[in-house]
PDB file of N, CA and C in Angstrom:
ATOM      1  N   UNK A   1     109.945  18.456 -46.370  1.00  0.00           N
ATOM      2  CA  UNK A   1     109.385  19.059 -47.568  1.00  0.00           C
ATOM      3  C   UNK A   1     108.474  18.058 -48.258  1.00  0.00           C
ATOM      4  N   UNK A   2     107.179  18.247 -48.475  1.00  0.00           N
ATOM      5  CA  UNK A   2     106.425  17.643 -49.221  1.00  0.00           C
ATOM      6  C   UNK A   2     106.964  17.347 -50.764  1.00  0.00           C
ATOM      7  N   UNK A   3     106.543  16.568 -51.258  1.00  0.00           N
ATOM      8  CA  UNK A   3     107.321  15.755 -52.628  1.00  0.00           C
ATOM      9  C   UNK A   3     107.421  17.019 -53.839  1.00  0.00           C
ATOM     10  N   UNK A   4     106.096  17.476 -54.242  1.00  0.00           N
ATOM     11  CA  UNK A   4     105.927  18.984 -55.132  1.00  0.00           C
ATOM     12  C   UNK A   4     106.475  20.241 -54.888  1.00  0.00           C
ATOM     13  N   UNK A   5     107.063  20.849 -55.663  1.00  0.00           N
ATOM     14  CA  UNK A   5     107.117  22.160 -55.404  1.00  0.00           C
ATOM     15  C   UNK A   5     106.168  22.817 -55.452  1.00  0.00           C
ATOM     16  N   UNK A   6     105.973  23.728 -54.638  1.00  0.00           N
ATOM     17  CA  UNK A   6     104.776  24.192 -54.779  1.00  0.00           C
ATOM     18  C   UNK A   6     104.999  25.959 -54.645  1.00  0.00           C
ATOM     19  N   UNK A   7     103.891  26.721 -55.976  1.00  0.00           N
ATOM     20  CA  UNK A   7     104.265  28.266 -56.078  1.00  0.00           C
ATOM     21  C   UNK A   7     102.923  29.063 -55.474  1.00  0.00           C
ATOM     22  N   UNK A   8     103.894  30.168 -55.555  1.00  0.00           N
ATOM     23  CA  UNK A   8     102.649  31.074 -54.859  1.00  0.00           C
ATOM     24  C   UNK A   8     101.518  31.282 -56.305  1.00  0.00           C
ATOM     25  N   UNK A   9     100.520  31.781 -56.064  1.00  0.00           N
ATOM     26  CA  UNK A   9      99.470  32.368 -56.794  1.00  0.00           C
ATOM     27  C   UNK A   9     100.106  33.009 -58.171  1.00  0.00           C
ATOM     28  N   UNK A  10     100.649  34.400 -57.305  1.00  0.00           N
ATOM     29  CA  UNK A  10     101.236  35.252 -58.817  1.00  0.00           C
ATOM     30  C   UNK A  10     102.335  34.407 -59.682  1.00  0.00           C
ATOM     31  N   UNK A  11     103.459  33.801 -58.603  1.00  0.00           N
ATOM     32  CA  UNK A  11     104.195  32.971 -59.907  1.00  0.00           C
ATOM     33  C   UNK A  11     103.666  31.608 -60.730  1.00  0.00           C
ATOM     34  N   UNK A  12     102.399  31.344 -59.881  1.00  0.00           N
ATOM     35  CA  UNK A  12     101.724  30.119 -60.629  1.00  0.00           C
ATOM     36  C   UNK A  12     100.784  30.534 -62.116  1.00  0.00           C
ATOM     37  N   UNK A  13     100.231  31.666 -61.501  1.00  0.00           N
ATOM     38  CA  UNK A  13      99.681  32.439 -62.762  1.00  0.00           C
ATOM     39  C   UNK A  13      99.956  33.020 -63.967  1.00  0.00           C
ATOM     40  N   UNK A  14     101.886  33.364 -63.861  1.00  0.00           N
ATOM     41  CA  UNK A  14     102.802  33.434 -64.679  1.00  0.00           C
ATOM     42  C   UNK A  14     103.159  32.202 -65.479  1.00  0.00           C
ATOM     43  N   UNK A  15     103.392  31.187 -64.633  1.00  0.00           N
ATOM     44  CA  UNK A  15     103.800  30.048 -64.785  1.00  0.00           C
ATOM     45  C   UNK A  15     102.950  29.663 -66.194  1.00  0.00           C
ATOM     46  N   UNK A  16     101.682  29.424 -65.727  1.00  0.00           N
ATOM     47  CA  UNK A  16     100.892  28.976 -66.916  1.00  0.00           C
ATOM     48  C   UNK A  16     100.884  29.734 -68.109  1.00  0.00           C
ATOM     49  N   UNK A  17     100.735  31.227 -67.917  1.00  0.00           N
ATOM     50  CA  UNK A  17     100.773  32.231 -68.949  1.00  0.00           C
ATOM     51  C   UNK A  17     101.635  31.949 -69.864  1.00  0.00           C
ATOM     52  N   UNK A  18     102.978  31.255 -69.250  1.00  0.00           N
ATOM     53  CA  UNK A  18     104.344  30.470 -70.292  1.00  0.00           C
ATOM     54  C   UNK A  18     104.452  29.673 -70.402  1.00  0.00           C
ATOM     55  N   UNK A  19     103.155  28.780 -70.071  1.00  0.00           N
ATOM     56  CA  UNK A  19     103.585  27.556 -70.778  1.00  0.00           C
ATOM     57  C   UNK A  19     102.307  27.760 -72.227  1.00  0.00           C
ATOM     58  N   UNK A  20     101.213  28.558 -71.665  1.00  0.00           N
ATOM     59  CA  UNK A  20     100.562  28.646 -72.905  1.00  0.00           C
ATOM     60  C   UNK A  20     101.105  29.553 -73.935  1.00  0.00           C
ATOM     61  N   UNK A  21     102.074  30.346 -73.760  1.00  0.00           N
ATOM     62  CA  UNK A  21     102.668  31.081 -74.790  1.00  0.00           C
ATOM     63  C   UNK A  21     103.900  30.524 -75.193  1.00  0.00           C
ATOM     64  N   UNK A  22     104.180  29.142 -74.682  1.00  0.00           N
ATOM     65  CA  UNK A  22     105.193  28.414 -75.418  1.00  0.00           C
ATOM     66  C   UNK A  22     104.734  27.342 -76.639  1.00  0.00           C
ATOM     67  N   UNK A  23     103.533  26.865 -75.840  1.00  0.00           N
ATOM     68  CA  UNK A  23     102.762  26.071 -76.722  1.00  0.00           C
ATOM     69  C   UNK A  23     102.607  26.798 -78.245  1.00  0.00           C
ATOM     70  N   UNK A  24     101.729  28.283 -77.491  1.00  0.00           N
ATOM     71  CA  UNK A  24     101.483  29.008 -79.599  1.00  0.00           C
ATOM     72  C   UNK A  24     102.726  29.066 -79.798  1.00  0.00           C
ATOM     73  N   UNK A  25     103.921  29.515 -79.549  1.00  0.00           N
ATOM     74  CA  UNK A  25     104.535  29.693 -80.120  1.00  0.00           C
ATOM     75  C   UNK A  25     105.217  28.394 -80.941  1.00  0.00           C
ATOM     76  N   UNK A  26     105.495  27.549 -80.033  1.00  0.00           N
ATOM     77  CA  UNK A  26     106.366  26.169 -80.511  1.00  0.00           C
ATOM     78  C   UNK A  26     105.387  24.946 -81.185  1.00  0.00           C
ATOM     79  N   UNK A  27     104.506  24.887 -81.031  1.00  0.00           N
ATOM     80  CA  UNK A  27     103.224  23.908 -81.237  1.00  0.00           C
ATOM     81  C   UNK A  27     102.161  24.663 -82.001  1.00  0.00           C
ATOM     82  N   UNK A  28     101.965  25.536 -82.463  1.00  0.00           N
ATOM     83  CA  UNK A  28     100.919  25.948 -83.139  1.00  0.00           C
ATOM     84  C   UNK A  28      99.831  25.785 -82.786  1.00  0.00           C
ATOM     85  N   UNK A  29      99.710  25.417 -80.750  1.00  0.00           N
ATOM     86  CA  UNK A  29      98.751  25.448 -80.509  1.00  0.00           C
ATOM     87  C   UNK A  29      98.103  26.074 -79.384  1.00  0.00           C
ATOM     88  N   UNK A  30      96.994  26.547 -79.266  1.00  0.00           N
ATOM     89  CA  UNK A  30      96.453  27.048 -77.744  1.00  0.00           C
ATOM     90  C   UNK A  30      96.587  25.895 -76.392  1.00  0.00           C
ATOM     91  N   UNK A  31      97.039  26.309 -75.650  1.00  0.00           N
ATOM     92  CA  UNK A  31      96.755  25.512 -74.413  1.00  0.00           C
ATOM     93  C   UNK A  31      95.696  26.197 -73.475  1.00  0.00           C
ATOM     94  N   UNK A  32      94.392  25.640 -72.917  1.00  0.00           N
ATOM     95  CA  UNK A  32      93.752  26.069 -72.320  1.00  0.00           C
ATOM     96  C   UNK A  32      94.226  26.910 -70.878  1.00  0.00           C
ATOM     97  N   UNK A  33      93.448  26.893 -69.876  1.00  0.00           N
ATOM     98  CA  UNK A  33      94.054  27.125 -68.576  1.00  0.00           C
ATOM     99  C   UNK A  33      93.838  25.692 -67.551  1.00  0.00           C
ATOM    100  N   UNK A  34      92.912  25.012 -67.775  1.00  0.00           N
ATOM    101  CA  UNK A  34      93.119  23.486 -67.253  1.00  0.00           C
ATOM    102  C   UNK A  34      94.271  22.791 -67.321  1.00  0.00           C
ATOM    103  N   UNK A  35      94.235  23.063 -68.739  1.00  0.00           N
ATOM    104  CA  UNK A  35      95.290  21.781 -69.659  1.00  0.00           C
ATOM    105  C   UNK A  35      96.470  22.559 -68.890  1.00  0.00           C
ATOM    106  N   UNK A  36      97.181  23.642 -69.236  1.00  0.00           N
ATOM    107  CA  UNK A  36      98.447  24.134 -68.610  1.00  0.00           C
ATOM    108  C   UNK A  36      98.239  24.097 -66.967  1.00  0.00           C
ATOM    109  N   UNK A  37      97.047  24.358 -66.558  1.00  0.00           N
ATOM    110  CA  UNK A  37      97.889  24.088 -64.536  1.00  0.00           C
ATOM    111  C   UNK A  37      97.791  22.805 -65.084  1.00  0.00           C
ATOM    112  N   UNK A  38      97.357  21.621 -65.094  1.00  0.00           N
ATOM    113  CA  UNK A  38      97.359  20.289 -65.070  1.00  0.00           C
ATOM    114  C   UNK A  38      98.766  20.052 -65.701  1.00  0.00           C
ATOM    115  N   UNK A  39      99.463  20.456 -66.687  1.00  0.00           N
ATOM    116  CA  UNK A  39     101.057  20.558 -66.927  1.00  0.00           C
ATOM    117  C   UNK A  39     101.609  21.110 -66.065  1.00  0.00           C
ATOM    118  N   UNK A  40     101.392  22.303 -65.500  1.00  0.00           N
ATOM    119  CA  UNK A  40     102.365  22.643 -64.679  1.00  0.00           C
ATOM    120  C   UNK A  40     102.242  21.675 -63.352  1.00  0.00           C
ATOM    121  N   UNK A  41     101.540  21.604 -62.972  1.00  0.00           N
ATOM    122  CA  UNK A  41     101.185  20.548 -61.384  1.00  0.00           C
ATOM    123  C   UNK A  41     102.035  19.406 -61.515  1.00  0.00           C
ATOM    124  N   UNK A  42     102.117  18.740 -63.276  1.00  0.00           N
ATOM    125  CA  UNK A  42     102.967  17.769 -63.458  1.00  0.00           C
ATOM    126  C   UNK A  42     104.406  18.308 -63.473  1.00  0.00           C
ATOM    127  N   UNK A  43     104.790  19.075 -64.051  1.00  0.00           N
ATOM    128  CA  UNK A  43     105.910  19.671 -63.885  1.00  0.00           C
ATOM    129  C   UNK A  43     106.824  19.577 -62.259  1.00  0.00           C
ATOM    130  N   UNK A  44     105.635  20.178 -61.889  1.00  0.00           N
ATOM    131  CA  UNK A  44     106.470  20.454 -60.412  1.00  0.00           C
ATOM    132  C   UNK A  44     106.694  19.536 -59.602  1.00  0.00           C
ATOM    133  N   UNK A  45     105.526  18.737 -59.661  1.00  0.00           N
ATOM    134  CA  UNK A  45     105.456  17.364 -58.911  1.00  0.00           C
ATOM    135  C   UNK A  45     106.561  16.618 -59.491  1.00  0.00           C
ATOM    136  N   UNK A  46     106.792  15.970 -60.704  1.00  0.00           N
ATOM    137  CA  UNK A  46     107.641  14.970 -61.193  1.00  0.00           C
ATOM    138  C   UNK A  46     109.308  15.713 -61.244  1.00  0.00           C
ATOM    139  N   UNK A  47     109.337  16.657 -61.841  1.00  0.00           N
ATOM    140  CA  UNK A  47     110.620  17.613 -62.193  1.00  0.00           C
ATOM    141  C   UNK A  47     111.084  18.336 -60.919  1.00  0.00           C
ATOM    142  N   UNK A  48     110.128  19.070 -60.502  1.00  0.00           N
ATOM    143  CA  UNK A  48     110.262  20.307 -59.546  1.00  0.00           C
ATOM    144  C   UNK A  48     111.079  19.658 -57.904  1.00  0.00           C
ATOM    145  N   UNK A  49     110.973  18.443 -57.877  1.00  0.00           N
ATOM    146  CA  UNK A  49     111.754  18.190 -56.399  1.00  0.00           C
ATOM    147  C   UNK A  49     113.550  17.403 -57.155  1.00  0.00           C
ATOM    148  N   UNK A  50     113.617  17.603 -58.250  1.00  0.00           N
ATOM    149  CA  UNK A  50     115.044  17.607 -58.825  1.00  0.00           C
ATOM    150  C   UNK A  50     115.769  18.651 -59.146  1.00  0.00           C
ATOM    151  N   UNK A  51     115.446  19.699 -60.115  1.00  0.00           N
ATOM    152  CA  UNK A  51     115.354  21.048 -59.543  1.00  0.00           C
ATOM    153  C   UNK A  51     115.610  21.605 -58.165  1.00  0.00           C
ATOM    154  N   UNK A  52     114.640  21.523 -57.279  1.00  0.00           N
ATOM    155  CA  UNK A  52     114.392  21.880 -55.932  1.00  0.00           C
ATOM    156  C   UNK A  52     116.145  21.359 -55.261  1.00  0.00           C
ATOM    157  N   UNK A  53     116.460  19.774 -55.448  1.00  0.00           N
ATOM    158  CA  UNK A  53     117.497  18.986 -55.066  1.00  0.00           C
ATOM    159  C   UNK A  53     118.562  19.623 -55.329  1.00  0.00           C
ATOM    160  N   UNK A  54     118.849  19.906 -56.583  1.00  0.00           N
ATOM    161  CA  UNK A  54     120.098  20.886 -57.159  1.00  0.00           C
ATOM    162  C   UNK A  54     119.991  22.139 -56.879  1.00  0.00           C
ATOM    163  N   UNK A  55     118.962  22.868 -56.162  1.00  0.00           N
ATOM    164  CA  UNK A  55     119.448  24.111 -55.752  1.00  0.00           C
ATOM    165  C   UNK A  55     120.135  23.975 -54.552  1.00  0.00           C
ATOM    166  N   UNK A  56     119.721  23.191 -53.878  1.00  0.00           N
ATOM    167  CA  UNK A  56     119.913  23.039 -52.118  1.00  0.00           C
ATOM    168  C   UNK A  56     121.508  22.407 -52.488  1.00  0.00           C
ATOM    169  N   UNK A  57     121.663  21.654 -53.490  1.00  0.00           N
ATOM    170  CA  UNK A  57     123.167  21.140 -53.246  1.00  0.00           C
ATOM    171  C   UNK A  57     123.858  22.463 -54.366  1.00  0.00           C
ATOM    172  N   UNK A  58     123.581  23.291 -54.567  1.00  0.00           N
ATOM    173  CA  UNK A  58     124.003  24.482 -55.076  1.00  0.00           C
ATOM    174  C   UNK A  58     124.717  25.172 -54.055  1.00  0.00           C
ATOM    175  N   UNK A  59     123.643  25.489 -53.373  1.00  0.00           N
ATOM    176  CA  UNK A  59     123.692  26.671 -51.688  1.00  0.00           C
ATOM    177  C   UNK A  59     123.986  25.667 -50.541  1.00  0.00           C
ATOM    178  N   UNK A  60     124.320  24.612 -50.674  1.00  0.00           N
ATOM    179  CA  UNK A  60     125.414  24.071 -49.686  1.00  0.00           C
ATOM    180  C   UNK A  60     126.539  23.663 -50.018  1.00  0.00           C
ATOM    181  N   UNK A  61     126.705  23.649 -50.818  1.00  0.00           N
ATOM    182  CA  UNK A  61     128.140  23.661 -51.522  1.00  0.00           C
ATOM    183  C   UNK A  61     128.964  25.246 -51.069  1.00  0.00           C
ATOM    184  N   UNK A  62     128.197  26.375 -51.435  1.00  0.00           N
ATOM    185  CA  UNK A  62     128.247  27.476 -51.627  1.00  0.00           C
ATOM    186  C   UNK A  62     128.908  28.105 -49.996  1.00  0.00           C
ATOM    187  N   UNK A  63     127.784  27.648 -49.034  1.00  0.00           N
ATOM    188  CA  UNK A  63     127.563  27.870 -48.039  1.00  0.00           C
ATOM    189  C   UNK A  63     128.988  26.844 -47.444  1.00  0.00           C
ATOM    190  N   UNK A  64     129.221  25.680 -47.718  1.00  0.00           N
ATOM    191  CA  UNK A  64     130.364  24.963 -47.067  1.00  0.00           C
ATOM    192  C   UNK A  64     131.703  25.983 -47.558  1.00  0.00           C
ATOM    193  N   UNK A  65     131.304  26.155 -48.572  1.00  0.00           N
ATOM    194  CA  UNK A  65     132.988  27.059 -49.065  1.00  0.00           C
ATOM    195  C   UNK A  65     133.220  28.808 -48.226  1.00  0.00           C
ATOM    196  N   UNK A  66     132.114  28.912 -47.472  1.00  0.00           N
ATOM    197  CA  UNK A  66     132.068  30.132 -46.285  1.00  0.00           C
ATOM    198  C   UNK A  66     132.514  29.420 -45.700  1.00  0.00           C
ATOM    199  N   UNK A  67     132.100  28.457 -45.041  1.00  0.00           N
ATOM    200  CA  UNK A  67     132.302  28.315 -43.486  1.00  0.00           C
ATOM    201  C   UNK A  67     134.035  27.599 -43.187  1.00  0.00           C
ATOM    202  N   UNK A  68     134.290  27.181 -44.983  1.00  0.00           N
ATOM    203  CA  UNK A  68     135.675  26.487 -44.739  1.00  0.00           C
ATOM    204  C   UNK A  68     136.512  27.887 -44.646  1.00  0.00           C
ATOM    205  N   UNK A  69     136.101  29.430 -44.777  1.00  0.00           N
ATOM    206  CA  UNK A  69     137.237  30.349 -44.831  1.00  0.00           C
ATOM    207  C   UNK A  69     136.413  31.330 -43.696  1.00  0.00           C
ATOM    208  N   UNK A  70     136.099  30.786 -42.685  1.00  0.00           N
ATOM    209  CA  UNK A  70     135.368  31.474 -41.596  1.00  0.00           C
ATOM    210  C   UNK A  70     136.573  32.467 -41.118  1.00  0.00           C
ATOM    211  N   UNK A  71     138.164  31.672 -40.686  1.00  0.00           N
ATOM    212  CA  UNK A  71     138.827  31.618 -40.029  1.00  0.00           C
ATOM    213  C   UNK A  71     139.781  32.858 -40.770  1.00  0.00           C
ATOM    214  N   UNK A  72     139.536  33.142 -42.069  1.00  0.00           N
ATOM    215  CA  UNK A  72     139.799  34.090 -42.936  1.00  0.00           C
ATOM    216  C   UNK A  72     139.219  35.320 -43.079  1.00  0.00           C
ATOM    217  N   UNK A  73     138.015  34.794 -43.071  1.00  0.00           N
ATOM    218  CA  UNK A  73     136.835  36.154 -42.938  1.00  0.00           C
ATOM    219  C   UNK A  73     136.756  37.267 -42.006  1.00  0.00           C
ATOM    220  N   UNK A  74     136.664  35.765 -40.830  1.00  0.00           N
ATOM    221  CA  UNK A  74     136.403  36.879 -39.467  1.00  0.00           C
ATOM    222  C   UNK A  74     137.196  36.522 -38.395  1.00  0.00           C
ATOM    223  N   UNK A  75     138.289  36.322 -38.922  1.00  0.00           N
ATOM    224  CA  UNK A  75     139.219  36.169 -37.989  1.00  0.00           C
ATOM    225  C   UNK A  75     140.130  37.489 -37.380  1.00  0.00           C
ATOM    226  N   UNK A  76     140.094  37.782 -35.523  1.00  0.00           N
ATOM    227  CA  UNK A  76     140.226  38.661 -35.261  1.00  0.00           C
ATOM    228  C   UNK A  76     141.961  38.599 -34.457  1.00  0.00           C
ATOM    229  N   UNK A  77     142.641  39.584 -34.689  1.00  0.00           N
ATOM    230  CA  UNK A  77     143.939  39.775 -34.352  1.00  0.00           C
ATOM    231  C   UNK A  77     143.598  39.602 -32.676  1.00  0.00           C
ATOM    232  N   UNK A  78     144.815  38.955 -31.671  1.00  0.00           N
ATOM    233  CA  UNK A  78     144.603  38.687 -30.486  1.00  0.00           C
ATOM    234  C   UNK A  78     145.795  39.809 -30.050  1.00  0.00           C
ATOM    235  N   UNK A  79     145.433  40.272 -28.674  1.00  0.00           N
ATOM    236  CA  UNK A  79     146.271  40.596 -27.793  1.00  0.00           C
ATOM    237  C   UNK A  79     146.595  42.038 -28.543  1.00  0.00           C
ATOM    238  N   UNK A  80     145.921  42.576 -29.291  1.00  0.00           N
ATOM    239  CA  UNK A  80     146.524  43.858 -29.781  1.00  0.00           C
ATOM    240  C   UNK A  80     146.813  44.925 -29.205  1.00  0.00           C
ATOM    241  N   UNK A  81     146.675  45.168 -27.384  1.00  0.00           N
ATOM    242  CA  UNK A  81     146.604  46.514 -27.153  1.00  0.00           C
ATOM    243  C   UNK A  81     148.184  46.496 -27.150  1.00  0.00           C
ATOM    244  N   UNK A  82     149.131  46.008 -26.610  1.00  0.00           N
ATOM    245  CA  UNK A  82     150.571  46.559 -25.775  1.00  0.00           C
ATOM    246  C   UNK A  82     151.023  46.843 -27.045  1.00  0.00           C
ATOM    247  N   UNK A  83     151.397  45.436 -28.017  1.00  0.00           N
ATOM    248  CA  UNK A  83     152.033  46.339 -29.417  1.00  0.00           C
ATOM    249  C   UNK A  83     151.708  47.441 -29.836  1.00  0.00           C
ATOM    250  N   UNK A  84     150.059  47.769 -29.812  1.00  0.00           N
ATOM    251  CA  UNK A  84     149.708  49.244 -30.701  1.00  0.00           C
ATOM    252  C   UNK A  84     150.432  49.950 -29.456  1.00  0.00           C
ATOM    253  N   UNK A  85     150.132  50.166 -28.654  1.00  0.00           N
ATOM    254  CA  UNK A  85     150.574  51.234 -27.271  1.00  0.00           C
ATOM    255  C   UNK A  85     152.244  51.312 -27.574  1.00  0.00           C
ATOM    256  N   UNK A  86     153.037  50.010 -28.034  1.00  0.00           N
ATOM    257  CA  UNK A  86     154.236  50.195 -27.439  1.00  0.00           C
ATOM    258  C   UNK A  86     154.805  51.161 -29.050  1.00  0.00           C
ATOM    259  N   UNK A  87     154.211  50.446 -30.535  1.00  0.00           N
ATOM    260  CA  UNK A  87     154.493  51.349 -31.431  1.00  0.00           C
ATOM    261  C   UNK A  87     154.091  52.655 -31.630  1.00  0.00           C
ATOM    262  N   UNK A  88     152.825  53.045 -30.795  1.00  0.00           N
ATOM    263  CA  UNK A  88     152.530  54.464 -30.936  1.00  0.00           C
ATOM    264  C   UNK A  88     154.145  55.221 -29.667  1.00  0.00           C
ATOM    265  N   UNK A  89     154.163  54.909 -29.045  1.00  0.00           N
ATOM    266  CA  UNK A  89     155.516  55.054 -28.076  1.00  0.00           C
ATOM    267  C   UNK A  89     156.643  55.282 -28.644  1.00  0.00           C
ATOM    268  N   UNK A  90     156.938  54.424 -29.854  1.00  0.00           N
ATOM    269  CA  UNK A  90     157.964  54.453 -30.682  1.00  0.00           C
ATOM    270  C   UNK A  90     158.252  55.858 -30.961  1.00  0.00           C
ATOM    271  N   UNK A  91     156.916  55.706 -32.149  1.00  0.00           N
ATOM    272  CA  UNK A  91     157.010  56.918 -33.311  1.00  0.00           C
ATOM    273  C   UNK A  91     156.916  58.165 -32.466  1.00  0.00           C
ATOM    274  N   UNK A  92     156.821  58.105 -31.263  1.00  0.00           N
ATOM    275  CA  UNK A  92     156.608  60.070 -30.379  1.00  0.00           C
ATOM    276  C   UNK A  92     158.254  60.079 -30.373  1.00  0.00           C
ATOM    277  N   UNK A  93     158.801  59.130 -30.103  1.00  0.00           N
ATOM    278  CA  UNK A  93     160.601  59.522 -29.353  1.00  0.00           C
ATOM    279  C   UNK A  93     161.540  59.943 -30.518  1.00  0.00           C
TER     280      UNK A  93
END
């Protein structure tokens, strides 16, 4: 993985849309569209591969706690035909 996160088009275009509508709102001020990708680019680059880090140890954490109850999940009964055969046998007599 290259060092940045990096977004598609539409969520990058969002992206900025909130950081300039955080700015009016919290700062009383306009942020251009330079000035915000040039924040967001910093964002992602400096922040975004820590972020990025804690998801992956999120969903392997997640993913280890499957595979420790595999044996639970999909674990399949052995040797089942004679018992079912011999209890269906039962219940006719």
């Amino acid at each position: 993985m290259n060092d940045a996160v990096e977004l598609k088009d539409v969520a990058r275009k969002d992206a900025i849309a909130s950081l300039q509508r955080y700015f009016e709102e919290n700062f009383d001020r306009e942020l251009g569209d330079m000035p915000a990708g040039l924040l967001l680019n910093y964002i992602l680059e400096e922040i975004g591969p820590a972020i990025y880090n804690s998801a992956i140890a999120d969903a392997q954490a997640r993913m280890q706690l499957r595979v420790a109850d595999l044996t639970g999940e999909l674990f399949a009964d052995e040797f089942r035909y004679w018992p079912k055969v011999d209890a269906k046998r039962r219940t006719k007599r």
